[in-house]
PDB file of N, CA and C in Angstrom:
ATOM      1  N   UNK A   1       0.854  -1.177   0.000  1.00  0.00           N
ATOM      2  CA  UNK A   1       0.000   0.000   0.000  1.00  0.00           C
ATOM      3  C   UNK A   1       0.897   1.237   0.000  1.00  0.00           C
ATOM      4  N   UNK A   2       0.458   2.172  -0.779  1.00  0.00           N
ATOM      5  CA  UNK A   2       1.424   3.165  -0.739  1.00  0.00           C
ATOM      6  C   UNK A   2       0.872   4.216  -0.173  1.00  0.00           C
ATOM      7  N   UNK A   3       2.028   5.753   0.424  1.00  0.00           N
ATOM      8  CA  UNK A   3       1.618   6.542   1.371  1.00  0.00           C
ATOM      9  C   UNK A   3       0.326   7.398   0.954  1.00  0.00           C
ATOM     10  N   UNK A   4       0.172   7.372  -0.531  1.00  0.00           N
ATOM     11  CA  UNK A   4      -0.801   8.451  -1.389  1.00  0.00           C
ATOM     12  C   UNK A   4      -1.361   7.601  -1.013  1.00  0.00           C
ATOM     13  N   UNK A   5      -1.948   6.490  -1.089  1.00  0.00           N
ATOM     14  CA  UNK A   5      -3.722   5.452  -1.105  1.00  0.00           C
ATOM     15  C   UNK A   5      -3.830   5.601   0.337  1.00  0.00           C
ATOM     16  N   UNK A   6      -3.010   5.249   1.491  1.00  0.00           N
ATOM     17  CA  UNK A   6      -3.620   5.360   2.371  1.00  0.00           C
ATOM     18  C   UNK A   6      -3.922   6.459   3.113  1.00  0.00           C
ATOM     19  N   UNK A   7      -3.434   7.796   2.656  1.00  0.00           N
ATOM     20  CA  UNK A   7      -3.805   9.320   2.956  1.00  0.00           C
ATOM     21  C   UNK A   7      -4.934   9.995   2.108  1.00  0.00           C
ATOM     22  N   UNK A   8      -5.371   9.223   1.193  1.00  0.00           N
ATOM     23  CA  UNK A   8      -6.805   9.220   0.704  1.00  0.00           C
ATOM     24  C   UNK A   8      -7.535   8.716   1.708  1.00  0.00           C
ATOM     25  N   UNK A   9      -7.089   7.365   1.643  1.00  0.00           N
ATOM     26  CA  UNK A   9      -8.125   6.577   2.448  1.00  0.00           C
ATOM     27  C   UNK A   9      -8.571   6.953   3.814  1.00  0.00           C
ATOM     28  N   UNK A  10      -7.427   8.286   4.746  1.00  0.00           N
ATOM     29  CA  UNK A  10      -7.943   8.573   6.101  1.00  0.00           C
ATOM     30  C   UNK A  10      -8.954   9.727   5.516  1.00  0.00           C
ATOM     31  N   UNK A  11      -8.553  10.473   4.189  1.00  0.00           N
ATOM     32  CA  UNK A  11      -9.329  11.804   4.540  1.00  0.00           C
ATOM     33  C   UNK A  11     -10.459  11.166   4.113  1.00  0.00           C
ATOM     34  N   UNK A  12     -10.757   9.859   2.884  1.00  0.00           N
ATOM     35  CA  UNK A  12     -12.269   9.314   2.872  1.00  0.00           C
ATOM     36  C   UNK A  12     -12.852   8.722   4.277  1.00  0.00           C
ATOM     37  N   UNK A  13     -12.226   8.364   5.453  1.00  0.00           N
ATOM     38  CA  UNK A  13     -12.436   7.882   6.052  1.00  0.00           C
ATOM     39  C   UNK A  13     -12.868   9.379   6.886  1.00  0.00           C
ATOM     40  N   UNK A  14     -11.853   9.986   7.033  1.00  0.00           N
ATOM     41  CA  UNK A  14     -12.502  11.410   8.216  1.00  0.00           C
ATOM     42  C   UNK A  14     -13.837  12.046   7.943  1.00  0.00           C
ATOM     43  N   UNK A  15     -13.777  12.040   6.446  1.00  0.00           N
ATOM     44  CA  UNK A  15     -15.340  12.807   5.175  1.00  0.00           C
ATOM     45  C   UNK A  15     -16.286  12.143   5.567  1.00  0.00           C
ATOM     46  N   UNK A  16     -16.311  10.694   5.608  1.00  0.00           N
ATOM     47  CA  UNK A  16     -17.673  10.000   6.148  1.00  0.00           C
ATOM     48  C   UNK A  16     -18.029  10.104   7.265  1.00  0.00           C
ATOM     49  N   UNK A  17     -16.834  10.367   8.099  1.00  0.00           N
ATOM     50  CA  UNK A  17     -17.548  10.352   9.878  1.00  0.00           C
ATOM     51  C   UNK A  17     -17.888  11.725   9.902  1.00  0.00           C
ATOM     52  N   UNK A  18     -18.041  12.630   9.570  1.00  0.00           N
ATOM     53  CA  UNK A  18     -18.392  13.651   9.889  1.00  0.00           C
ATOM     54  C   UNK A  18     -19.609  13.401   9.089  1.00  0.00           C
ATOM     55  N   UNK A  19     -19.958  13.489   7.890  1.00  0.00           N
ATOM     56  CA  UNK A  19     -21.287  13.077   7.135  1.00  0.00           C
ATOM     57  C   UNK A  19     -22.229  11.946   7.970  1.00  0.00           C
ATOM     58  N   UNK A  20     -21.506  11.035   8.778  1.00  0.00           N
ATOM     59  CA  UNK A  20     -22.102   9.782   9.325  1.00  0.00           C
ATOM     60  C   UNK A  20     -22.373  10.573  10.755  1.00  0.00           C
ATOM     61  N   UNK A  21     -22.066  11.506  11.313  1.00  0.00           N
ATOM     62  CA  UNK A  21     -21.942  11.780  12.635  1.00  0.00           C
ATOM     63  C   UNK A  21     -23.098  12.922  13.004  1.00  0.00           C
ATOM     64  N   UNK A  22     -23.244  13.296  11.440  1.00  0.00           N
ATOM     65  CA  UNK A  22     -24.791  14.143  11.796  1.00  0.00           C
ATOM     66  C   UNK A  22     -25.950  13.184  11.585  1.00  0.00           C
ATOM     67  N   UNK A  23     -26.056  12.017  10.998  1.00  0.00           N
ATOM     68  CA  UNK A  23     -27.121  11.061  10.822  1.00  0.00           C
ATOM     69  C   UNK A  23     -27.820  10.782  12.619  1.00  0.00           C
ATOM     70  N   UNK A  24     -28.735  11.287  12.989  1.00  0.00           N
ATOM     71  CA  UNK A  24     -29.652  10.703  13.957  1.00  0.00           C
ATOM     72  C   UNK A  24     -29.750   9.541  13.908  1.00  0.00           C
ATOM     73  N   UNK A  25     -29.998   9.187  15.445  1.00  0.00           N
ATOM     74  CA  UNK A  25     -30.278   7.691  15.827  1.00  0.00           C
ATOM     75  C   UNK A  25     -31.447   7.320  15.059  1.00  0.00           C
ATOM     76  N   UNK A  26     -31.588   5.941  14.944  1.00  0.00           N
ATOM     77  CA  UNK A  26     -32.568   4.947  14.666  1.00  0.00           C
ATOM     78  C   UNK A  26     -32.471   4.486  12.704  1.00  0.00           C
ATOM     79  N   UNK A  27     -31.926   5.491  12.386  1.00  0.00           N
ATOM     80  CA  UNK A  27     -32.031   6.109  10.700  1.00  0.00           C
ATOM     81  C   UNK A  27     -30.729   5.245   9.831  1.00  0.00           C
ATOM     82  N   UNK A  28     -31.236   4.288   8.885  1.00  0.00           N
ATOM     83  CA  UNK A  28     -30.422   3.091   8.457  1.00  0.00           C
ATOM     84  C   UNK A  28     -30.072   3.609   6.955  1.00  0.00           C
ATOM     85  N   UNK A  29     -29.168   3.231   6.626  1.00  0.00           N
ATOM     86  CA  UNK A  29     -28.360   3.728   5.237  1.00  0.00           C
ATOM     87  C   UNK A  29     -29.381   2.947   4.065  1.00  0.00           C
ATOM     88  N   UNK A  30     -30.142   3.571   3.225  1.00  0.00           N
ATOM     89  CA  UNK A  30     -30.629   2.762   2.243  1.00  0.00           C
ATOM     90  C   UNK A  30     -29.811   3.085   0.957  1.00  0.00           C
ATOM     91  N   UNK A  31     -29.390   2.670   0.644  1.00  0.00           N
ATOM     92  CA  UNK A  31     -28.250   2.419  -1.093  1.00  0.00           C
ATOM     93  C   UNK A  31     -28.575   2.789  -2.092  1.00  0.00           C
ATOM     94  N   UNK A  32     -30.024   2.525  -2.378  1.00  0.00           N
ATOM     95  CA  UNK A  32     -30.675   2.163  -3.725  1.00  0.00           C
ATOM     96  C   UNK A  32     -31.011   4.438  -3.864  1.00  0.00           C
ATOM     97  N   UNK A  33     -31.446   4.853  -2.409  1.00  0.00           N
ATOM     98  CA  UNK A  33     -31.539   6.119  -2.638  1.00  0.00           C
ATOM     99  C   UNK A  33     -30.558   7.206  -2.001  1.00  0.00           C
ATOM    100  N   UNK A  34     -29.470   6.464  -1.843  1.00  0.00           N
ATOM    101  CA  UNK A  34     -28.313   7.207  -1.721  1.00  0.00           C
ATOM    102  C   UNK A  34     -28.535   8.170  -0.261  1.00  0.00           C
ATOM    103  N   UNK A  35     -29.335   7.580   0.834  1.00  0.00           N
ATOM    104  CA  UNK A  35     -30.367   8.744   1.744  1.00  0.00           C
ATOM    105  C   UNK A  35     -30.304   7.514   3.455  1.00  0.00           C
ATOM    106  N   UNK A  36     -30.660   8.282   4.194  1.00  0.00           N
ATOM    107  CA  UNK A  36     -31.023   7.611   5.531  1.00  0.00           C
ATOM    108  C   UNK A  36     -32.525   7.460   5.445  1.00  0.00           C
ATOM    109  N   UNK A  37     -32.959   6.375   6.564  1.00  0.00           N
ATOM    110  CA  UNK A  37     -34.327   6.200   6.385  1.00  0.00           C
ATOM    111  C   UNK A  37     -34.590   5.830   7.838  1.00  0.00           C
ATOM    112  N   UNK A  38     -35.905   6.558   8.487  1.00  0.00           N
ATOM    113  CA  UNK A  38     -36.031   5.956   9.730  1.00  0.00           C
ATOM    114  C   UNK A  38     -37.338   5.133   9.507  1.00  0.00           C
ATOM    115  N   UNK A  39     -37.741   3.850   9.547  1.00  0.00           N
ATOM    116  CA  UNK A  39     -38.719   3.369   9.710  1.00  0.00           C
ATOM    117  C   UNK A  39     -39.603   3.407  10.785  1.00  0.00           C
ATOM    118  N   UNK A  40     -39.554   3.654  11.810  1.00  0.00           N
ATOM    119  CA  UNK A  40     -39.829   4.248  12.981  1.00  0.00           C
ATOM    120  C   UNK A  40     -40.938   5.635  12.720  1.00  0.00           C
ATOM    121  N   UNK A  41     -40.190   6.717  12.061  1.00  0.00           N
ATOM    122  CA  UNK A  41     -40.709   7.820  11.822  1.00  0.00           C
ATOM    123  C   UNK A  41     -41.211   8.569  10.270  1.00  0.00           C
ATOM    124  N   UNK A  42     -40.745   7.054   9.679  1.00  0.00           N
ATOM    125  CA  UNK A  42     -40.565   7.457   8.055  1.00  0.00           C
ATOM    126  C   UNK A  42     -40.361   8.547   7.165  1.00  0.00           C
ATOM    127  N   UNK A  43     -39.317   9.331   8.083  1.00  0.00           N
ATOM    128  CA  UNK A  43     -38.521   9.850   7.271  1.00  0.00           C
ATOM    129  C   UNK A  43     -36.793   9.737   6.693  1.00  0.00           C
ATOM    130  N   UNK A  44     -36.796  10.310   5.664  1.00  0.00           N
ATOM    131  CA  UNK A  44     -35.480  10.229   4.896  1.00  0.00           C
ATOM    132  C   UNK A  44     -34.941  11.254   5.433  1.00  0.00           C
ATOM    133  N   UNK A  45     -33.200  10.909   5.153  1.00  0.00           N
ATOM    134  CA  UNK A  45     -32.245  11.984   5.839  1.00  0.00           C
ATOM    135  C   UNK A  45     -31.367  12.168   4.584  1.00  0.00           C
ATOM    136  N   UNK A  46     -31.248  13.310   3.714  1.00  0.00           N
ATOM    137  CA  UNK A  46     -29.707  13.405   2.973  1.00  0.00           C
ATOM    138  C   UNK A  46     -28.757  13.747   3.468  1.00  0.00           C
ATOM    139  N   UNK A  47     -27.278  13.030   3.806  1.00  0.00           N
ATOM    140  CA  UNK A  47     -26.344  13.649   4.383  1.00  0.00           C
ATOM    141  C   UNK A  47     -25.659  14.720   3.309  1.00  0.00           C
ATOM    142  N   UNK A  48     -25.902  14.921   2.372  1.00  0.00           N
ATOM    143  CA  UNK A  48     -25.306  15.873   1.715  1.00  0.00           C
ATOM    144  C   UNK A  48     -26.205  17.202   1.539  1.00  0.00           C
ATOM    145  N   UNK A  49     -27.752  17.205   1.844  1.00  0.00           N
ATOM    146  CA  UNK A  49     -27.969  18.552   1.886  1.00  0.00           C
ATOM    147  C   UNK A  49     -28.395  18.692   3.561  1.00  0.00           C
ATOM    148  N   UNK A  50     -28.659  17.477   4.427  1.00  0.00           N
ATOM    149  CA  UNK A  50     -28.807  17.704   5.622  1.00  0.00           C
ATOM    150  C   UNK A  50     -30.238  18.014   5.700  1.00  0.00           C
ATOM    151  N   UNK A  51     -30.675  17.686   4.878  1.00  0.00           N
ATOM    152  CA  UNK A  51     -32.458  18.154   4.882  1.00  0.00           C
ATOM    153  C   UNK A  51     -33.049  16.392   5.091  1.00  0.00           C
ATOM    154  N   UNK A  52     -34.594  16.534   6.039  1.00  0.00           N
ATOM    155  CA  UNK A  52     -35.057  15.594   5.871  1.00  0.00           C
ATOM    156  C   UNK A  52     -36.399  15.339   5.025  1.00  0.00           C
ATOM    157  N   UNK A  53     -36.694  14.565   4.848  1.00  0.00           N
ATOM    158  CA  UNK A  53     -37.703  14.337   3.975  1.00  0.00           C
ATOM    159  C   UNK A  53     -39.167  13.382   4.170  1.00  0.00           C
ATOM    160  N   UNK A  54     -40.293  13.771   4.659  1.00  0.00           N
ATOM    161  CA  UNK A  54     -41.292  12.925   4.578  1.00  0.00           C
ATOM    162  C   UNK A  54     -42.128  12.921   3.398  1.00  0.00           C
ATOM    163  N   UNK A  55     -42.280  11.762   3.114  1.00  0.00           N
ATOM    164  CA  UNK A  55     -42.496  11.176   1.860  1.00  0.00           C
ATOM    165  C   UNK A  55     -43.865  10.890   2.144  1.00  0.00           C
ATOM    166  N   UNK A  56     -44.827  10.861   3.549  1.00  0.00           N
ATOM    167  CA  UNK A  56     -46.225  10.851   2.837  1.00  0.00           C
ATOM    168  C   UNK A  56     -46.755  12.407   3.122  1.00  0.00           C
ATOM    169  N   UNK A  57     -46.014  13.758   3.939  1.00  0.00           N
ATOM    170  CA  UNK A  57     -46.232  14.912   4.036  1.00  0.00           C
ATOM    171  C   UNK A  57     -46.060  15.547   2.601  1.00  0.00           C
ATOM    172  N   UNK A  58     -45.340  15.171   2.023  1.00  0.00           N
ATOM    173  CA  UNK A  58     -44.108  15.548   0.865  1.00  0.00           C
ATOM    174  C   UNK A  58     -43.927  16.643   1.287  1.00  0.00           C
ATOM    175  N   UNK A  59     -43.286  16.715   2.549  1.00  0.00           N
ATOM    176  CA  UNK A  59     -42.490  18.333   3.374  1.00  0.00           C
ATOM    177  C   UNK A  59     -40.882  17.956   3.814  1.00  0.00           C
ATOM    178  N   UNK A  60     -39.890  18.743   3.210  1.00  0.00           N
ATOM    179  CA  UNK A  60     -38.807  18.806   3.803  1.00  0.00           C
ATOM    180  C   UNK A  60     -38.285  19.587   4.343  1.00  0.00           C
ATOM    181  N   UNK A  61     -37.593  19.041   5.838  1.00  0.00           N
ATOM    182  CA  UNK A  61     -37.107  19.625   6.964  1.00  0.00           C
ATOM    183  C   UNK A  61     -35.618  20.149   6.970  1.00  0.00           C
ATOM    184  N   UNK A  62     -35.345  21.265   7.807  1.00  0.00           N
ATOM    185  CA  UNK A  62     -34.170  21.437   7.994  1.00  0.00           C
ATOM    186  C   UNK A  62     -33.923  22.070   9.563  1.00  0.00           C
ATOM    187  N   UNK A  63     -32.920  21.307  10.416  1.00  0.00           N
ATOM    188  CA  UNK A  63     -32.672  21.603  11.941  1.00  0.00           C
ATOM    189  C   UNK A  63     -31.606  22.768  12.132  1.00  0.00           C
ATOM    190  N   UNK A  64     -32.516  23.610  12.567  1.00  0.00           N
ATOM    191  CA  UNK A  64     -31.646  25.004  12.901  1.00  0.00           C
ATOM    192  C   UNK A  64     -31.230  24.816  13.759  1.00  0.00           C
ATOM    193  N   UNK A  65     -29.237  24.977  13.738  1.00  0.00           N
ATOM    194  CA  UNK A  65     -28.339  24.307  14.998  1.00  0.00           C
ATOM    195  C   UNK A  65     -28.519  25.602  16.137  1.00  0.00           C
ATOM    196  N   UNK A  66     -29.079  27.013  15.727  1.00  0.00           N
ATOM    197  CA  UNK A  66     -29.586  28.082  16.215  1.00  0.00           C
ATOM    198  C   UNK A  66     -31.043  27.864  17.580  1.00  0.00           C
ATOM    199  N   UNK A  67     -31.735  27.435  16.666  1.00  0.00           N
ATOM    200  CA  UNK A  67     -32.786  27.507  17.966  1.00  0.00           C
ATOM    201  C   UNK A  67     -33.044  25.825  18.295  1.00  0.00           C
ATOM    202  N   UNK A  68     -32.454  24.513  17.747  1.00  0.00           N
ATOM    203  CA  UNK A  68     -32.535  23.137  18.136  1.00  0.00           C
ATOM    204  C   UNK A  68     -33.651  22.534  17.989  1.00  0.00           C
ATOM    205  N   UNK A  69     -33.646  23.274  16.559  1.00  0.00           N
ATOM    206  CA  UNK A  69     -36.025  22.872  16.318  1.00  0.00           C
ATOM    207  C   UNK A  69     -35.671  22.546  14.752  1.00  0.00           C
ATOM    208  N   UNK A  70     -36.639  21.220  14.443  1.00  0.00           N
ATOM    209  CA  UNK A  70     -36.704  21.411  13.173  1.00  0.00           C
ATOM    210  C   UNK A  70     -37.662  22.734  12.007  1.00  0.00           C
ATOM    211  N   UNK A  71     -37.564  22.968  10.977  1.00  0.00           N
ATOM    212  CA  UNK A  71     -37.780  24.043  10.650  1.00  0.00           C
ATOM    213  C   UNK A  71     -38.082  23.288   9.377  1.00  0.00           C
ATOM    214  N   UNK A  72     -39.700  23.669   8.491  1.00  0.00           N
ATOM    215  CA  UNK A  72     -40.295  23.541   7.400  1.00  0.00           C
ATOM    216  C   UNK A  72     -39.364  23.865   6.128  1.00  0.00           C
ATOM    217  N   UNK A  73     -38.672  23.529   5.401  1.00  0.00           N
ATOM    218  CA  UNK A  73     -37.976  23.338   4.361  1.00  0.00           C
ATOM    219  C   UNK A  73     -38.413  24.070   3.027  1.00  0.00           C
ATOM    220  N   UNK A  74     -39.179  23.468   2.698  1.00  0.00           N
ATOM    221  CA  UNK A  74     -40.354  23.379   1.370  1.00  0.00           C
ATOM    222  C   UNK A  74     -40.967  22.557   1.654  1.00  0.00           C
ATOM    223  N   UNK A  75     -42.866  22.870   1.108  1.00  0.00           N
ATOM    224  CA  UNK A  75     -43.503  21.565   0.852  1.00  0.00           C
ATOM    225  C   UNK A  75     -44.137  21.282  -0.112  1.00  0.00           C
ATOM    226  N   UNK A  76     -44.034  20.246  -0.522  1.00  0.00           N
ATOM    227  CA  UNK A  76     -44.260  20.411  -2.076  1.00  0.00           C
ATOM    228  C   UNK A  76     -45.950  19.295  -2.466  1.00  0.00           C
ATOM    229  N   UNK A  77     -46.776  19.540  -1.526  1.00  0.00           N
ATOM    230  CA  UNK A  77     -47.421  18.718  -1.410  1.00  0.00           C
ATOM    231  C   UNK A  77     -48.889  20.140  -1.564  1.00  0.00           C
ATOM    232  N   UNK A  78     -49.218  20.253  -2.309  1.00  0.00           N
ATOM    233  CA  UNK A  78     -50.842  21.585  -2.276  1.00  0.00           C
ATOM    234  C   UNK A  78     -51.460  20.766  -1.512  1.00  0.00           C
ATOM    235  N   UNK A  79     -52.111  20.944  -0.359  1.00  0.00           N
ATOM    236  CA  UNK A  79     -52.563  21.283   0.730  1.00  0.00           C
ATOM    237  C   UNK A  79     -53.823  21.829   0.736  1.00  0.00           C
ATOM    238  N   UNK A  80     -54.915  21.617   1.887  1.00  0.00           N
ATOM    239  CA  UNK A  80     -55.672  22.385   1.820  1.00  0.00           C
ATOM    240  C   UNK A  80     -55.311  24.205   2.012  1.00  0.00           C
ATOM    241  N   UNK A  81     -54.237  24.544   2.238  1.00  0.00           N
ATOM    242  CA  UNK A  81     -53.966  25.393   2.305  1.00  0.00           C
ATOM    243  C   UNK A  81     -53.849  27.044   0.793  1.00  0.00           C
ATOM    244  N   UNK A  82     -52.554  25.719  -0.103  1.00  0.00           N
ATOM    245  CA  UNK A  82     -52.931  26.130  -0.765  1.00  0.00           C
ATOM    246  C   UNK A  82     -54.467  26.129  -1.988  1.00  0.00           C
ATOM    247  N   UNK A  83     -55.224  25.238  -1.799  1.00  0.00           N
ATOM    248  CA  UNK A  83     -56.576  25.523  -2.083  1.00  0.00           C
ATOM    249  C   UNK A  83     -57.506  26.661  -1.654  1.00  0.00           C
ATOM    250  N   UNK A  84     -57.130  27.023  -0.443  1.00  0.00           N
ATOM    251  CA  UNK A  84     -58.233  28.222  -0.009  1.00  0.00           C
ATOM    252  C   UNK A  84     -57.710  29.781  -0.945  1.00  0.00           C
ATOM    253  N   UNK A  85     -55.993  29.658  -0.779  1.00  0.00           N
ATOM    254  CA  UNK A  85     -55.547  30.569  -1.562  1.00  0.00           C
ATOM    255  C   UNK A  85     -56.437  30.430  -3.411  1.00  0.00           C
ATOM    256  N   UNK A  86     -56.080  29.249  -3.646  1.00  0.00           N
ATOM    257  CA  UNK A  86     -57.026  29.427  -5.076  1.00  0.00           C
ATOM    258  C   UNK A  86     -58.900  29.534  -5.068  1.00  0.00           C
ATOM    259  N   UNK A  87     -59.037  29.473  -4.301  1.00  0.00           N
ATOM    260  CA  UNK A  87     -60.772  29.777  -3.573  1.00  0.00           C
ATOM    261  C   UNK A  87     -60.517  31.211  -3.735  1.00  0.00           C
ATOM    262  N   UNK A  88     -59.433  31.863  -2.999  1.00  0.00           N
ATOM    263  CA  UNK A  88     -59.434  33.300  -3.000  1.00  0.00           C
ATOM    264  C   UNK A  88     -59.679  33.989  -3.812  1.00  0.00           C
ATOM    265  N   UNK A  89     -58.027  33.312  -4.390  1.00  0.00           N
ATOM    266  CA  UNK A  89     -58.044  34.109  -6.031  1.00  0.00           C
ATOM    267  C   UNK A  89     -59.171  34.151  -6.481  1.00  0.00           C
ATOM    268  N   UNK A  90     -60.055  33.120  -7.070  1.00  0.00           N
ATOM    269  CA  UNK A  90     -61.102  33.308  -7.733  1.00  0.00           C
ATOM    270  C   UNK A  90     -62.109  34.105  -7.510  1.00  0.00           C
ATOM    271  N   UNK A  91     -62.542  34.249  -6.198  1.00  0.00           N
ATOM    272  CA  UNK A  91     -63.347  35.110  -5.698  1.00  0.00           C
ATOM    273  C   UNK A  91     -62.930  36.317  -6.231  1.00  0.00           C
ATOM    274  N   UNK A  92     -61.637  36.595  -5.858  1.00  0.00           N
ATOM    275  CA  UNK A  92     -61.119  37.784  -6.016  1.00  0.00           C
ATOM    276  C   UNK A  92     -61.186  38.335  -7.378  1.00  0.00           C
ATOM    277  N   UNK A  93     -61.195  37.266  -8.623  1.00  0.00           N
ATOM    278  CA  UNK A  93     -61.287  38.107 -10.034  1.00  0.00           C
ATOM    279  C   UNK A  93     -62.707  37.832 -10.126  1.00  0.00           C
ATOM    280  N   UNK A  94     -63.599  37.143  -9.655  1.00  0.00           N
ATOM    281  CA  UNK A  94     -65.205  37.562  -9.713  1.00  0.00           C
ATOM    282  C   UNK A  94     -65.602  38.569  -9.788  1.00  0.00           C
ATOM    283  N   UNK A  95     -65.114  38.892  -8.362  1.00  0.00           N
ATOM    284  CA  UNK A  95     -65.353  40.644  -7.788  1.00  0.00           C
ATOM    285  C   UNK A  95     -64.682  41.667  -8.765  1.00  0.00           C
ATOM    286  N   UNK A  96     -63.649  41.644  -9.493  1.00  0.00           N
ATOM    287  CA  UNK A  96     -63.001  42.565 -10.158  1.00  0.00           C
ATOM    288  C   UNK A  96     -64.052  42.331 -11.400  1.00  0.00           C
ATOM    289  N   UNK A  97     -64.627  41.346 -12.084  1.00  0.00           N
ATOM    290  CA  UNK A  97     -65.378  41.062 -13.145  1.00  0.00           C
ATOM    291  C   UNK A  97     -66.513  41.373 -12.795  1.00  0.00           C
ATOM    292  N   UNK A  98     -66.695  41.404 -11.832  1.00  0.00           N
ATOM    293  CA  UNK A  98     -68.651  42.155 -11.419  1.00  0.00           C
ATOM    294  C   UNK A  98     -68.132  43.617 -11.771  1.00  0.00           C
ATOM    295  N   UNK A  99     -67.426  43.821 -10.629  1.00  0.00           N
ATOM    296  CA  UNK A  99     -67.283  45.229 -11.469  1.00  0.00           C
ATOM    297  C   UNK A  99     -66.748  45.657 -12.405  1.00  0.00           C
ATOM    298  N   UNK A 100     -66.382  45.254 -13.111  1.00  0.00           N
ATOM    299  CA  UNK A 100     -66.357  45.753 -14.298  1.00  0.00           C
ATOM    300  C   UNK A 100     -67.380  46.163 -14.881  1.00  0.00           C
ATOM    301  N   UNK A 101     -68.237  44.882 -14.951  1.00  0.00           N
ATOM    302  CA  UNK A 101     -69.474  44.840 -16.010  1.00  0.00           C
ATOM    303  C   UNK A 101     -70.735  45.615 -15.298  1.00  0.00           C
ATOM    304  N   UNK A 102     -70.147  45.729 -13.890  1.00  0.00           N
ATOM    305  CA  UNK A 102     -71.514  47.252 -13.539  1.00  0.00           C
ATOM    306  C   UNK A 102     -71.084  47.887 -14.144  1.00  0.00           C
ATOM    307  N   UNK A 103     -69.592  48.735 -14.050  1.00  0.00           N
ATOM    308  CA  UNK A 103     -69.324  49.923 -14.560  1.00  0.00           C
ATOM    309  C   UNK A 103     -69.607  49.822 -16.607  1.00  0.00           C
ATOM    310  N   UNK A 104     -69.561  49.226 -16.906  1.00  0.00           N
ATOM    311  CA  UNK A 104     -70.054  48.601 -18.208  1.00  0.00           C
ATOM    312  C   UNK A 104     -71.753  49.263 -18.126  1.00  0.00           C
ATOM    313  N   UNK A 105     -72.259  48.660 -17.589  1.00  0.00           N
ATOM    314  CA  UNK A 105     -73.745  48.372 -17.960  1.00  0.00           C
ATOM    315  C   UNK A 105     -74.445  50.121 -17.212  1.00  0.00           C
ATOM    316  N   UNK A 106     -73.540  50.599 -16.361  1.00  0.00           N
ATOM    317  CA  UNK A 106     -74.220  52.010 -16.382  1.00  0.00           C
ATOM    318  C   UNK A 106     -73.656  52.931 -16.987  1.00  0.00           C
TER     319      UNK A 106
END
């Protein structure tokens, strides 16, 4: 073995424990998606963006080392939430189309 392969091999070795050392308990390496997975809580962990992922919320998390809380990411899942917003909207160009067509019709 020569001194170059095995001075790769500590800094690949130092790169993973630090990547491996933010992975939370319970959360098992799945391969196929390159990601952590807790079956327990069913969510995914990427160690490379550090975001987690629930897959039946479709919301991803990120833990602010600031206040020790997880924190809403993106969610990419429309929601009743965003539905009321499109309830809105619509209302909202009704009303602009009523009036119009008063100001039209007098």
């Amino acid at each position: 073995m020569s001194v170059q392969s095995s001075i790769a091999d500590m800094i690949r070795d130092a790169a993973n424990e630090v990547l491996h050392s933010r992975v939370p308990e319970g959360f098992q390496w799945i391969e196929a998606y390159g990601q952590y997975y807790s079956p327990s809580c069913g969510f995914f962990y990427d160690p490379n963006t550090s975001l987690f992922y629930h897959s039946e919320s479709e919301t991803y998390y990120i833990f602010n080392d600031d206040t020790q809380q997880y924190e809403v990411y993106k969610c990419m899942k429309k929601g009743w939430l965003f539905h009321i917003f499109q309830i809105r909207l619509h209302l909202m160009f009704l009303g602009c189309r009523n009036k119009k067509n008063a100001t039209i019709a007098d």
